[in-house]
C-alpha atoms as a PDB file:
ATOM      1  CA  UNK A   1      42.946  63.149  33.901  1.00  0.00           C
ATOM      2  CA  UNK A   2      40.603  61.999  36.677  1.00  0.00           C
ATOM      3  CA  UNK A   3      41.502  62.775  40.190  1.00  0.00           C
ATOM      4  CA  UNK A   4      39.374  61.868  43.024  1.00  0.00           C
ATOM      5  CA  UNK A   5      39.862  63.910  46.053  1.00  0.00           C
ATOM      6  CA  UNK A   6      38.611  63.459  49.781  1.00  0.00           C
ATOM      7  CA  UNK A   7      35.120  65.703  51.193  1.00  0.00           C
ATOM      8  CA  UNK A   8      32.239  64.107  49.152  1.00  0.00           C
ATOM      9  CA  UNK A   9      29.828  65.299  50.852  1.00  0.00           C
ATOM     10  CA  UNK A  10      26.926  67.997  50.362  1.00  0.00           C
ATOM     11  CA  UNK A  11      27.802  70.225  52.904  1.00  0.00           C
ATOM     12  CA  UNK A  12      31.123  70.974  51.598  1.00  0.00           C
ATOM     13  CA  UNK A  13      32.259  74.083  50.660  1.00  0.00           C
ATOM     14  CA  UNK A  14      35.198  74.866  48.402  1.00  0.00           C
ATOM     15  CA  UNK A  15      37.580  72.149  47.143  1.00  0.00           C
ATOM     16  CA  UNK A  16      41.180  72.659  46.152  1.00  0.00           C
ATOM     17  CA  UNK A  17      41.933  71.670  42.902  1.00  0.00           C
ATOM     18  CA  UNK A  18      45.668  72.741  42.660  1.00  0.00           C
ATOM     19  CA  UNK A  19      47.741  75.401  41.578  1.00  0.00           C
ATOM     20  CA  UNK A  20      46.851  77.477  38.303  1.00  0.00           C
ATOM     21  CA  UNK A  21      50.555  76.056  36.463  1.00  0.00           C
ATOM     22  CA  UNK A  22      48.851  72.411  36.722  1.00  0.00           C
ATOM     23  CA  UNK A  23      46.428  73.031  34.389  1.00  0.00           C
ATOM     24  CA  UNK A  24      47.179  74.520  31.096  1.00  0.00           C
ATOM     25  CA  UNK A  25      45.028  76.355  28.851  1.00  0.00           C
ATOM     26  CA  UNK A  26      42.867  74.041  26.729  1.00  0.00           C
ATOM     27  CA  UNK A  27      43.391  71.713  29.176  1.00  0.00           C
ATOM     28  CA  UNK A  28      40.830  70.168  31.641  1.00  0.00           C
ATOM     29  CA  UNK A  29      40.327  68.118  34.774  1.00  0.00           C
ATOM     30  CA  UNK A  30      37.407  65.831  36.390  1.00  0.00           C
ATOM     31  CA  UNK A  31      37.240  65.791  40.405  1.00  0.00           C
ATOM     32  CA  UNK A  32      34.891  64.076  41.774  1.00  0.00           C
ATOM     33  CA  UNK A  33      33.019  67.278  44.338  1.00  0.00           C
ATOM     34  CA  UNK A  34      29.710  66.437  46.329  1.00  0.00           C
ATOM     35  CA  UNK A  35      29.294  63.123  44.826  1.00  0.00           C
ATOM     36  CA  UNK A  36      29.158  63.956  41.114  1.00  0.00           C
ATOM     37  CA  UNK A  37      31.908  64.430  38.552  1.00  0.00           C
ATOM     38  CA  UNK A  38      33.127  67.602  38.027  1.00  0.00           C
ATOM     39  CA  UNK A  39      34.612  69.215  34.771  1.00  0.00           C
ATOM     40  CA  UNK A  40      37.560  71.687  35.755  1.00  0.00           C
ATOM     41  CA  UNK A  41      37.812  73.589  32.086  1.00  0.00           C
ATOM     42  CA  UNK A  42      40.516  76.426  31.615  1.00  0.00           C
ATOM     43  CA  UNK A  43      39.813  77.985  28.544  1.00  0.00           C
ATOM     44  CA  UNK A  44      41.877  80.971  28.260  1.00  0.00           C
ATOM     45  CA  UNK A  45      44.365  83.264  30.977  1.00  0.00           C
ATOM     46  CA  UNK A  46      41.595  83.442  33.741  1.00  0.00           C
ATOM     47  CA  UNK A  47      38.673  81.715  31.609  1.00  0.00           C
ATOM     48  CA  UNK A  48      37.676  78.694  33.826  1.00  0.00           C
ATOM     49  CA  UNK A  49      34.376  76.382  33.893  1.00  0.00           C
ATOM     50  CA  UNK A  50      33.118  73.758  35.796  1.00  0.00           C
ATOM     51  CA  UNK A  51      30.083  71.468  35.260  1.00  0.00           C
ATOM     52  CA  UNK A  52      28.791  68.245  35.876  1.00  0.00           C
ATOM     53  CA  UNK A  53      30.637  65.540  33.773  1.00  0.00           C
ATOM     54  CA  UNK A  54      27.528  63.681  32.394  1.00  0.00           C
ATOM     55  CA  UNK A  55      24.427  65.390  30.102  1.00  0.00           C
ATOM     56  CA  UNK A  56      21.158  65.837  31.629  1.00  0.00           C
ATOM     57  CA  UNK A  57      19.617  64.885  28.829  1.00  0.00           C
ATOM     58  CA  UNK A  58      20.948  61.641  28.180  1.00  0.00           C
ATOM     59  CA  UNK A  59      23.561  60.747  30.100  1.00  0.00           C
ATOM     60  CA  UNK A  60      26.754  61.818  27.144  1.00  0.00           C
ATOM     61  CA  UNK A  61      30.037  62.262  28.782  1.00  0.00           C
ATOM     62  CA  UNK A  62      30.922  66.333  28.708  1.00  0.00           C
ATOM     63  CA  UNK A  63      34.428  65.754  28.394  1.00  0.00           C
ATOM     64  CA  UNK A  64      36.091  67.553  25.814  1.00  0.00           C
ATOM     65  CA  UNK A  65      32.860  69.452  25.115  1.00  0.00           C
ATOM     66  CA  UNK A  66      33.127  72.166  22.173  1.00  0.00           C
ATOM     67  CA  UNK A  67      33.008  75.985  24.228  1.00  0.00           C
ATOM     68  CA  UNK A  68      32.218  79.165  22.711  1.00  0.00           C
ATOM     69  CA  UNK A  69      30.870  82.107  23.350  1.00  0.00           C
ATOM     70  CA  UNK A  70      30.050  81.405  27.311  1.00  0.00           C
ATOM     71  CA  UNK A  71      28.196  77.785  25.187  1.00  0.00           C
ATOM     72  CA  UNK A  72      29.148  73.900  25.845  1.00  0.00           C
ATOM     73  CA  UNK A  73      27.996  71.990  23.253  1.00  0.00           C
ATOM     74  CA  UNK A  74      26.855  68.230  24.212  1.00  0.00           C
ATOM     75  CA  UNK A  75      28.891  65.869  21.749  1.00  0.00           C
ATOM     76  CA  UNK A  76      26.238  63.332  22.192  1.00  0.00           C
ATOM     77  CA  UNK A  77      23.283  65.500  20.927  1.00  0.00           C
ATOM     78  CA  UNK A  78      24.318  68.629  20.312  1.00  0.00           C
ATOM     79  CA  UNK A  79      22.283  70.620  23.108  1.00  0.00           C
ATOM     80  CA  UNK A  80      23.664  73.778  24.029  1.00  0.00           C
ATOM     81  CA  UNK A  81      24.031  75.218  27.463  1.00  0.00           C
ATOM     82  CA  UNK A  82      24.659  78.314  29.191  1.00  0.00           C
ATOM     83  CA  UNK A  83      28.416  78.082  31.342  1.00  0.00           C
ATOM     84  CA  UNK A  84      26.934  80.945  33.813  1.00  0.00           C
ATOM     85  CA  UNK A  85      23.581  78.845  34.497  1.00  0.00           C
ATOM     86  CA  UNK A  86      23.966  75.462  33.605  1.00  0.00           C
ATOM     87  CA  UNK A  87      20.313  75.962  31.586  1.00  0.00           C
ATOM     88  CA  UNK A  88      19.984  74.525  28.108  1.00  0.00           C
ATOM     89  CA  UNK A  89      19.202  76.910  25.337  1.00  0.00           C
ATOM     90  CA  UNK A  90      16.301  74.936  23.893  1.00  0.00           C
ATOM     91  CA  UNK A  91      14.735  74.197  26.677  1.00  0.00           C
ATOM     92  CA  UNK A  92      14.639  69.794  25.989  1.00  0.00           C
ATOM     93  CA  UNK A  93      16.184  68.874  29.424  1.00  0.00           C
ATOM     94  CA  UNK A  94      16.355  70.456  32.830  1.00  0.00           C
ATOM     95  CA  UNK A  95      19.813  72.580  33.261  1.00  0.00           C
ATOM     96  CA  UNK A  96      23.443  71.659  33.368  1.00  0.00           C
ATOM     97  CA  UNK A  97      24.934  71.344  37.031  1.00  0.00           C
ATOM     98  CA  UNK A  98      27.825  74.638  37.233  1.00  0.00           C
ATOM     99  CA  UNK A  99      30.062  75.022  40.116  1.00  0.00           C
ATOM    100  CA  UNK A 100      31.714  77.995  40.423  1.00  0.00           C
ATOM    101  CA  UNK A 101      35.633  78.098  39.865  1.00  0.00           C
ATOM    102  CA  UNK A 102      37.598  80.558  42.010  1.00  0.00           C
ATOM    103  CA  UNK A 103      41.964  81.461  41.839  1.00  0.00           C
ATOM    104  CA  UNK A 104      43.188  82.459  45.473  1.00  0.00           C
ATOM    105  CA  UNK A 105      46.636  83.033  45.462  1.00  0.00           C
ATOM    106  CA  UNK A 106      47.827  80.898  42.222  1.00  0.00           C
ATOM    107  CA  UNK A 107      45.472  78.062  44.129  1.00  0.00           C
ATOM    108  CA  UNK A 108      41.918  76.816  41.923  1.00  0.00           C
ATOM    109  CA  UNK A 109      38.876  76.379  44.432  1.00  0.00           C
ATOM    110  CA  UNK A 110      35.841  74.704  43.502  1.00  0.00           C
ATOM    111  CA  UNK A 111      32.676  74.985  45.110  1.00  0.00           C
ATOM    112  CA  UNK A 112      28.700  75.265  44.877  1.00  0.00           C
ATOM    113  CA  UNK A 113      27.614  78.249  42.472  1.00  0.00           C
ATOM    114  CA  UNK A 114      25.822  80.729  44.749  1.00  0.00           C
ATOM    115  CA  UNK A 115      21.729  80.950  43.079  1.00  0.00           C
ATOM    116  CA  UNK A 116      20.583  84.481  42.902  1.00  0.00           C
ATOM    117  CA  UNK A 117      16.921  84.326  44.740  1.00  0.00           C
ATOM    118  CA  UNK A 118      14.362  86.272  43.152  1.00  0.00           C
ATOM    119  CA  UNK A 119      16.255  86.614  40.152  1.00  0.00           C
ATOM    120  CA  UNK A 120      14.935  85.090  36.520  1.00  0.00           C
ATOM    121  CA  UNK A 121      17.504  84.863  33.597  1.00  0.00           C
ATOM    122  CA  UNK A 122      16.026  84.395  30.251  1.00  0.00           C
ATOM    123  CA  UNK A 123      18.273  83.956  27.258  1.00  0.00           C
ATOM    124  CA  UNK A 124      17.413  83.986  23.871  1.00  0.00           C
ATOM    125  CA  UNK A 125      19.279  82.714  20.906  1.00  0.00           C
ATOM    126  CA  UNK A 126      18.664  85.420  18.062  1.00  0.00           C
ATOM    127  CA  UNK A 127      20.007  85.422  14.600  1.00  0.00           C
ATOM    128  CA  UNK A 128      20.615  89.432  13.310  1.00  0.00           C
ATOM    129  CA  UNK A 129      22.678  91.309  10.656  1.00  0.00           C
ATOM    130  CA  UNK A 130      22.454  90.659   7.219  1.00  0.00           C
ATOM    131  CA  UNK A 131      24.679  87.548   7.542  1.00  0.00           C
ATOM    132  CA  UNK A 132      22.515  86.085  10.073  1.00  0.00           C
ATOM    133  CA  UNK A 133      25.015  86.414  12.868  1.00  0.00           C
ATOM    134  CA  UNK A 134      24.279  84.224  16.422  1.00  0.00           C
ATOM    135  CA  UNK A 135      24.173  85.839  19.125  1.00  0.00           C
ATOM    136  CA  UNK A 136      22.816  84.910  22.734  1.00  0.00           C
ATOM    137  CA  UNK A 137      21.331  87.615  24.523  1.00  0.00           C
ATOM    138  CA  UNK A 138      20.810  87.836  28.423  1.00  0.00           C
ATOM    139  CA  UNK A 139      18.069  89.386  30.124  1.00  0.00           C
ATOM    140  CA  UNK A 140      17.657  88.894  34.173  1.00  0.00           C
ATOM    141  CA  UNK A 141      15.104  90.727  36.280  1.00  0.00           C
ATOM    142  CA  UNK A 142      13.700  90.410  39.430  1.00  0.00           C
ATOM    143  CA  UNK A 143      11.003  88.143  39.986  1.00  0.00           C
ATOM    144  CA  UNK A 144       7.205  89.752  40.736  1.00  0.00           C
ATOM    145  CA  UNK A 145       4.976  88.537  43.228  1.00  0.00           C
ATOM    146  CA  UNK A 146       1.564  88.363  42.146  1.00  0.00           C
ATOM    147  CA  UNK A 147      -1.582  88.850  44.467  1.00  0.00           C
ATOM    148  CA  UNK A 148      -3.662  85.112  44.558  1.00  0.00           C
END
């Protein structure tokens, strides 16, 4: 379902989407937000996403994108990226656009994702246990200013 609502522009804040009953679990939306397309994901209860419709890698249309474990998969080429950052795991293309999805009162907002200044997320896809479990691993840290 593609709905195009009004306030394209970049100064924009947070868009209503609609109540949380209008989109059911498994279910997703594209909006149109700050002149891009916008992915509006419910995964499960309160599990929502929201990313740019098209890959930065090659263009591949995101919708109905494989998620697991906090990963979109791009059908296109199979590039993983981070839902929380938007940045893909191996590094081939510059990062995913994320918005940030927010429930007031029953009612889904989107908006811009707030960045975290001085604040450097590295994540590393490991393989561990004797079954050679995945696992993606997290570690942010504030940024260090070096003397020049």
């Amino acid at each position: 379902m593609k709905t195009n609502l009004a306030g394209d522009s970049l100064s924009m804040k947070r868009m209503r989407i609609g109540h949380v009953y209008e989109i059911g679990i498994g279910e997703e939306r594209v909006v149109n937000y700050a002149g891009q397309s916008v992915i509006i994901k419910r995964i499960e209860g309160n599990e929502w996403f929201a990313y740019g419709q098209l890959c930065p890698h090659m263009g591949a249309d995101l919708s109905g994108a494989h998620h697991m474990d906090g990963l979109i998969r791009c059908p296109g080429h199979g590039l993983l990226f981070d839902t929380q950052s938007g940045e893909c795991l191996s590094k081939e293309c510059k990062p995913l656009s994320c918005f940030s999805v927010t429930i007031d009162r029953s009612e889904v907002f989107l908006s811009l994702k707030p960045s975290e200044p001085g604040i450097v997320t590295t994540f590393v896809l490991a393989r561990y246990g004797t079954d050679g479990r995945l696992s993606l691993i997290h570690i942010s840290e504030p940024t260090r200013r070096y003397a020049r």
